[in-house]
Protein backbone atom coordinates (compact mmCIF):
# COMPACT_ATOMS: atom_id res chain seq x y z
CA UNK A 1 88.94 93.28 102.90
CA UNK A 2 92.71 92.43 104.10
CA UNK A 3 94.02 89.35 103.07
CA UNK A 4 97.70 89.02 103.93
CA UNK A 5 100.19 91.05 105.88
CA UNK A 6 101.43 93.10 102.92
CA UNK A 7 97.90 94.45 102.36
CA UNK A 8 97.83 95.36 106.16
CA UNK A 9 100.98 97.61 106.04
CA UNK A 10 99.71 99.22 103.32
CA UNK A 11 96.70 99.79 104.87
CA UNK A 12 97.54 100.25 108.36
CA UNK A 13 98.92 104.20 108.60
CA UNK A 14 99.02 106.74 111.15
CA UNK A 15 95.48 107.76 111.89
CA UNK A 16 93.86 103.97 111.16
CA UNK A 17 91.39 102.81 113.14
CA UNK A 18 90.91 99.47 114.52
CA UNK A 19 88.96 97.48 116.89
CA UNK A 20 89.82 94.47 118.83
CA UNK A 21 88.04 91.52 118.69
CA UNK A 22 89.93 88.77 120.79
CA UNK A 23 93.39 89.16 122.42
CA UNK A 24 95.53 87.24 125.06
CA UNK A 25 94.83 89.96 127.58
CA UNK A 26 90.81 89.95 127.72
CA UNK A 27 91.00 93.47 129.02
CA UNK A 28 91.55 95.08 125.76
CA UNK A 29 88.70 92.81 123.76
CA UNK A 30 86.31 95.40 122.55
CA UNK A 31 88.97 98.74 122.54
CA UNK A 32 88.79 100.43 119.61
CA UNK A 33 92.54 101.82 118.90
CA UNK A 34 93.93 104.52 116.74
CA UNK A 35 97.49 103.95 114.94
CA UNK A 36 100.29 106.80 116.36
CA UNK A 37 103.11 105.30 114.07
CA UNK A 38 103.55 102.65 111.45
CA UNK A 39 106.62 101.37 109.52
CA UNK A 40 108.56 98.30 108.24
CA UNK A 41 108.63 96.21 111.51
CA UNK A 42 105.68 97.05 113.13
CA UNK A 43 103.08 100.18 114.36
CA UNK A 44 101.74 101.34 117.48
CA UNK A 45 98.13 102.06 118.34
CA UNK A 46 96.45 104.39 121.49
CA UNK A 47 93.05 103.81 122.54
CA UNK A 48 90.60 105.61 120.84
CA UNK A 49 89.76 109.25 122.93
CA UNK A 50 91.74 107.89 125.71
CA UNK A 51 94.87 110.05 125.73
CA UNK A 52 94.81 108.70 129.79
CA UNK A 53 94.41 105.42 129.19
CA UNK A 54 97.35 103.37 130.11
CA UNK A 55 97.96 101.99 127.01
CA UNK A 56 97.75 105.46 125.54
CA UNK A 57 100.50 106.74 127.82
CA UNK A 58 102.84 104.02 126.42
CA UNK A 59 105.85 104.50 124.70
CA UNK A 60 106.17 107.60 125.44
CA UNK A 61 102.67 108.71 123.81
CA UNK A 62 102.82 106.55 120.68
CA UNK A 63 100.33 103.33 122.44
CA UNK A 64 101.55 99.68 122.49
CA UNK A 65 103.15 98.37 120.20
CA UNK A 66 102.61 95.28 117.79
CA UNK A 67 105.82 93.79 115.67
CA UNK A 68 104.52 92.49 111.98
CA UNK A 69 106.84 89.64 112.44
CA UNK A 70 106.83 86.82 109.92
CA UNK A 71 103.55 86.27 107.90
CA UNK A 72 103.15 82.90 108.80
CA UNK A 73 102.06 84.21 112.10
CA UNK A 74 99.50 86.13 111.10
CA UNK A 75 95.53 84.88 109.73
CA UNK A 76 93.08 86.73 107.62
CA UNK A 77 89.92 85.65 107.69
CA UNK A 78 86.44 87.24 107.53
CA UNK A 79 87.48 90.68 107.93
CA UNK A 80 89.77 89.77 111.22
CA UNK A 81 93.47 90.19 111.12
CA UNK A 82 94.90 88.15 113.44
CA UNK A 83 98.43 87.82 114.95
CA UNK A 84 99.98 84.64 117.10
CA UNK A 85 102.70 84.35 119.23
CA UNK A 86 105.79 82.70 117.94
CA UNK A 87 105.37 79.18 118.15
CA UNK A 88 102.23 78.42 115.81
CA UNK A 89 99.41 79.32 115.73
CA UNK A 90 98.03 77.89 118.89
CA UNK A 91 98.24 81.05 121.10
CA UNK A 92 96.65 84.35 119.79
CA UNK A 93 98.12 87.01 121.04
CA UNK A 94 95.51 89.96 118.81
CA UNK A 95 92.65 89.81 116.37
CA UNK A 96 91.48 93.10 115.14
CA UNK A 97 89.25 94.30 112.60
CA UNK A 98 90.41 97.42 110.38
CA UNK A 99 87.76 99.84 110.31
CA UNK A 100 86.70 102.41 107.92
CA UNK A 101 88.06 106.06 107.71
CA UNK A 102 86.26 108.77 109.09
CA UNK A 103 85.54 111.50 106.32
CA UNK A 104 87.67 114.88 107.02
């Protein structure tokens, strides 16, 4: 289980898997996502068998994209990794849970 933000870049590497469980745009609650690219400030994700989808054809391929900012903006809890907007922690802006790797 992730507990803090350095545990999630470790963890979080091109290929990950993740689904999301609550975020400010209600449309992508439920998506499960697939990281393209992750390094120091941040990674993208594509949704998950969607090469179509529009959040897919972001970025030029690579998915949206979501900064690691400071840790004080982030919550782990339960499982869920959770990132706010800058302000406090008032307004989410993504909670996801990491899932497991698929076996090769």
């Amino acid at each position: 289980m992730i507990r803090n933000l350095a545990q999630l870049k470790r963890t979080l590497t091109a290929g990950s898997r993740l689904e999301i469980t609550a975020h400010w745009k209600t449309s992508c609650v439920g998506q499960v996502r697939r990281v393209t690219t992750a390094n120091t400030t941040g990674f993208y994700s594509v949704v998950d068998g969607q090469p179509e989808h529009p959040v897919s054809q972001g970025n030029g391929g690579r998915g949206s994209v979501l900064w690691w900012g400071a840790a004080s903006k982030w919550s782990f809890r339960d499982g869920v990794c959770t990132r706010f907007f800058d302000g406090g922690k008032e307004r989410l802006m993504m909670a996801f849970r990491v899932l497991e790797k698929e076996a090769a």
